[in-house]
Protein backbone atom coordinates (compact mmCIF):
# COMPACT_ATOMS: atom_id res chain seq x y z
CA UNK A 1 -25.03 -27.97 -4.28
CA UNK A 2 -24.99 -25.44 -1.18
CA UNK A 3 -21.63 -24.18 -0.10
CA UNK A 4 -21.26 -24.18 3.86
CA UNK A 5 -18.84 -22.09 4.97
CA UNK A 6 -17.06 -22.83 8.76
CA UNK A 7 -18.73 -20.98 12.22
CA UNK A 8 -15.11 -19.19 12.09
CA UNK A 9 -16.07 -17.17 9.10
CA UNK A 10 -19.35 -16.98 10.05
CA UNK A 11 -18.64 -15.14 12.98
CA UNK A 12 -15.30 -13.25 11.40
CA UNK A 13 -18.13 -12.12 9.04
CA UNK A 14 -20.42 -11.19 11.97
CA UNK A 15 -18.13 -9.42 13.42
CA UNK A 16 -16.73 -7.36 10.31
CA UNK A 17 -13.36 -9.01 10.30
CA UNK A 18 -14.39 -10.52 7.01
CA UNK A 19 -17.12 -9.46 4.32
CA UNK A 20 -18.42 -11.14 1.45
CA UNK A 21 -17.01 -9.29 -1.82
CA UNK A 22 -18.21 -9.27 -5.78
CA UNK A 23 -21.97 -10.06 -4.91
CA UNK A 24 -22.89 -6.67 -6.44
CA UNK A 25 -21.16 -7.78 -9.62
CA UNK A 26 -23.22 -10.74 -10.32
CA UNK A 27 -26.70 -10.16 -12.67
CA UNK A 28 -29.78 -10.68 -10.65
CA UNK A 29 -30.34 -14.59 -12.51
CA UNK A 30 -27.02 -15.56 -11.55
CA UNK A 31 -25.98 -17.33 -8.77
CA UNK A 32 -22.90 -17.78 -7.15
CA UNK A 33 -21.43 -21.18 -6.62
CA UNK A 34 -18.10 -20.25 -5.17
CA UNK A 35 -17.50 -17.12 -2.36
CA UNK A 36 -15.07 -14.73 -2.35
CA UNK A 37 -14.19 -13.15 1.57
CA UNK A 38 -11.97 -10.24 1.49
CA UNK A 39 -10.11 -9.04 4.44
CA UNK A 40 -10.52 -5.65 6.13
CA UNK A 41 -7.17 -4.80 3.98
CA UNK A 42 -8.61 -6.56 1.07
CA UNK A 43 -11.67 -4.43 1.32
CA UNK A 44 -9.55 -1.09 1.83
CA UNK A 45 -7.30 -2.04 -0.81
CA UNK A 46 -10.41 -2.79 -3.41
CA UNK A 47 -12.32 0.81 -2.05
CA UNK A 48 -9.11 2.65 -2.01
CA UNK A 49 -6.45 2.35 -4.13
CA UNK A 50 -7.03 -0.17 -6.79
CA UNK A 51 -9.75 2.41 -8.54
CA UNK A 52 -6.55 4.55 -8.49
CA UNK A 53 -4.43 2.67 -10.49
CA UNK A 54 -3.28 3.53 -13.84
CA UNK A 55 -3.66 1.31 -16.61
CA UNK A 56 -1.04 -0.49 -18.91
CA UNK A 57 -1.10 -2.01 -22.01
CA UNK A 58 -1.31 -5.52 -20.92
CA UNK A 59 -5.20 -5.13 -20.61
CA UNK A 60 -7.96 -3.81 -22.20
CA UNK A 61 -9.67 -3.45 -18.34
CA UNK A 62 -8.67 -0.91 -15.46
CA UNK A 63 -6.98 -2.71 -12.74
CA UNK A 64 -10.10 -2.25 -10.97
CA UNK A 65 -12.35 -3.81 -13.52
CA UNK A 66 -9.55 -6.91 -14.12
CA UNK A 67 -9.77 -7.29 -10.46
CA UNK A 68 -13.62 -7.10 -10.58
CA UNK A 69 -13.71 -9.70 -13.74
CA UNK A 70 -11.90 -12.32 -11.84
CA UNK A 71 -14.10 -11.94 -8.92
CA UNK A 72 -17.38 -12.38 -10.89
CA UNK A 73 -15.80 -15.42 -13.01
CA UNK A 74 -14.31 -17.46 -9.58
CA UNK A 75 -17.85 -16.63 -7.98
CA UNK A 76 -20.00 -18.07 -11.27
CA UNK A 77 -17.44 -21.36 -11.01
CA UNK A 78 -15.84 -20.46 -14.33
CA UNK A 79 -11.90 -21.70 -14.45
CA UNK A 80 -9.66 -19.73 -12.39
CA UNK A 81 -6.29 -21.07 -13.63
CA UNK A 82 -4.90 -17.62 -12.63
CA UNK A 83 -4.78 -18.81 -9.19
CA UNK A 84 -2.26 -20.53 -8.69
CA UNK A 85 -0.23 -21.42 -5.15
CA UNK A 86 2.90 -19.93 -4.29
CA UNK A 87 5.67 -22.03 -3.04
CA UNK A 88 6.55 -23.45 -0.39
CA UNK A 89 3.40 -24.62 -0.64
CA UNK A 90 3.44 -26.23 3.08
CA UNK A 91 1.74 -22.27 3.49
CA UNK A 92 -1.21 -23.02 1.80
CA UNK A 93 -1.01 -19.54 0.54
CA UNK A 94 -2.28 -18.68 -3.26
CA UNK A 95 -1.43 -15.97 -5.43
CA UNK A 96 -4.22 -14.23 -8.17
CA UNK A 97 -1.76 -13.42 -11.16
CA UNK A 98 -4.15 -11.04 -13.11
CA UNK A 99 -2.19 -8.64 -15.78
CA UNK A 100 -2.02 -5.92 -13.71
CA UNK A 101 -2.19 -6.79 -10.47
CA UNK A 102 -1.28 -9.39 -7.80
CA UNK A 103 -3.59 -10.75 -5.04
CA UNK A 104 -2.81 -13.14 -2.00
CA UNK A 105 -5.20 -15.04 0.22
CA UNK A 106 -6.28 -18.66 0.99
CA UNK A 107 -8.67 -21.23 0.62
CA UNK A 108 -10.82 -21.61 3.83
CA UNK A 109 -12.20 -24.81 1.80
CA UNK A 110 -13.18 -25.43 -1.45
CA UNK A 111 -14.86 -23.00 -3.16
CA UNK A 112 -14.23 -20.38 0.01
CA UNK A 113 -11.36 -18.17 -1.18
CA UNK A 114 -9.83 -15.60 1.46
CA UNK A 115 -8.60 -12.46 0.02
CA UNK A 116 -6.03 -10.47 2.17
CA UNK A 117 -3.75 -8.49 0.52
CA UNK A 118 -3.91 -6.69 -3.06
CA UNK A 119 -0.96 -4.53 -4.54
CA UNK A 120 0.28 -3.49 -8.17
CA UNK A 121 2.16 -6.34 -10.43
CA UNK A 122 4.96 -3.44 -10.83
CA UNK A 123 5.36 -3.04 -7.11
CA UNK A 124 5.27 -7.10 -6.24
CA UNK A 125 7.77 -7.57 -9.25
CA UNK A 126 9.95 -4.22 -8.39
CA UNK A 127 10.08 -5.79 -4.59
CA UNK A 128 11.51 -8.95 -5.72
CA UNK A 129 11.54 -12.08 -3.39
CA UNK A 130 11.42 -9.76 -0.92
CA UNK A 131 7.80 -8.37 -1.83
CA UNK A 132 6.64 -12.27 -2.50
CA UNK A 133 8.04 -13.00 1.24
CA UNK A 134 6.25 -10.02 2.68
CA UNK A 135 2.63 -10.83 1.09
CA UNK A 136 2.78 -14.35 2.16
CA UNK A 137 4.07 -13.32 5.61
CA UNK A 138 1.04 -10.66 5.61
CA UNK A 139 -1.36 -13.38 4.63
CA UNK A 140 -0.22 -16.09 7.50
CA UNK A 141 -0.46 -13.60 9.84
CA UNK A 142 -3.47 -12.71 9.08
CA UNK A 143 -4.91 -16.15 8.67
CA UNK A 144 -3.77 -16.87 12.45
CA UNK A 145 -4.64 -13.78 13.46
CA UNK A 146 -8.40 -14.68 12.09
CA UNK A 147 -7.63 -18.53 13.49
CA UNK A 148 -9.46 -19.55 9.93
CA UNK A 149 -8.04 -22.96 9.03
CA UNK A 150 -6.97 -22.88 5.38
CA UNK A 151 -6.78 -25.81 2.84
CA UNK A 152 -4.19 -26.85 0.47
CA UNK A 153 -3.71 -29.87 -2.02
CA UNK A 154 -2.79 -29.73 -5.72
CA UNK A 155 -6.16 -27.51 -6.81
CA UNK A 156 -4.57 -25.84 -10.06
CA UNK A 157 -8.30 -24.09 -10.98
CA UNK A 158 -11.51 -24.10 -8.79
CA UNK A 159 -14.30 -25.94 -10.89
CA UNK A 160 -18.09 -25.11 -10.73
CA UNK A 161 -20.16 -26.98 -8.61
CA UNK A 162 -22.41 -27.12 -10.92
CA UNK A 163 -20.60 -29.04 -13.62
């Protein structure tokens, strides 16, 4: 089944607001059946400073590659129970709990996922409520500031199209 995606993204994408991210990460036989925007943050954030992020022992990956892992297995349709909304959910706004790091973006509808804003687990966690508050804020800002509609219901993992 083909994915559509809305003329709002298509022309956020046209008019580099929003890019495509992860396609590079997928073999050549392999083809996506969910898509993963990013953000101009999200993009700067990915480019920038995520490569320079030291490592814990939580993982075996860099941050970078843990962030890249997730992308590859939410684009092939494999479970993403890492994703998982934040309340209140009335803000249709989802959090990417990976071991290292935190992500927030939206769902522009199934199978679309919005990526905005990327940071360190130790600097969400070390920020407290406070940190939470100020990604979500970032997010809904961003989502109006985009005027991309989001969706919300009780998705707890995205499933493959294909299935």
């Amino acid at each position: 089944m083909a994915l559509t995606i809305s003329s709002t993204v298509r022309h956020a994408c046209a008019a580099d607001r929003l890019a495509v991210v992860g396609q590079e990460l997928l073999d050549e036989d392999e083809e996506a059946v969910c898509t993963v925007y990013g953000t101009r943050t999200f993009v700067d954030w990915r480019d920038g400073s995520l490569p320079y992020y030291e490592g814990n022992d939580r993982s075996d990956f860099s941050p970078d590659e843990e962030v890249d892992s997730f992308l590859r297995e939410f684009m092939l349709g494999g479970t993403a129970g890492i994703v998982t909304r934040l309340t209140p959910t009335r803000r249709k706004i989802w959090e990417v709990r990976l071991e290292q790091t935190r992500i927030f973006g939206w769902f522009e509808s199934p199978g679309h996922l919005i990526l905005h804003v990327g940071d360190a687990i130790e600097n969400v966690k070390d920020g407290g409520v406070a940190a939470y508050d100020a990604a979500m804020d970032d997010v809904e800002n961003e989502r109006s500031r985009l005027a991309i509609t989001s969706v919300g219901g009780d998705i707890l993992h995205v499933r493959s199209y294909a299935s």
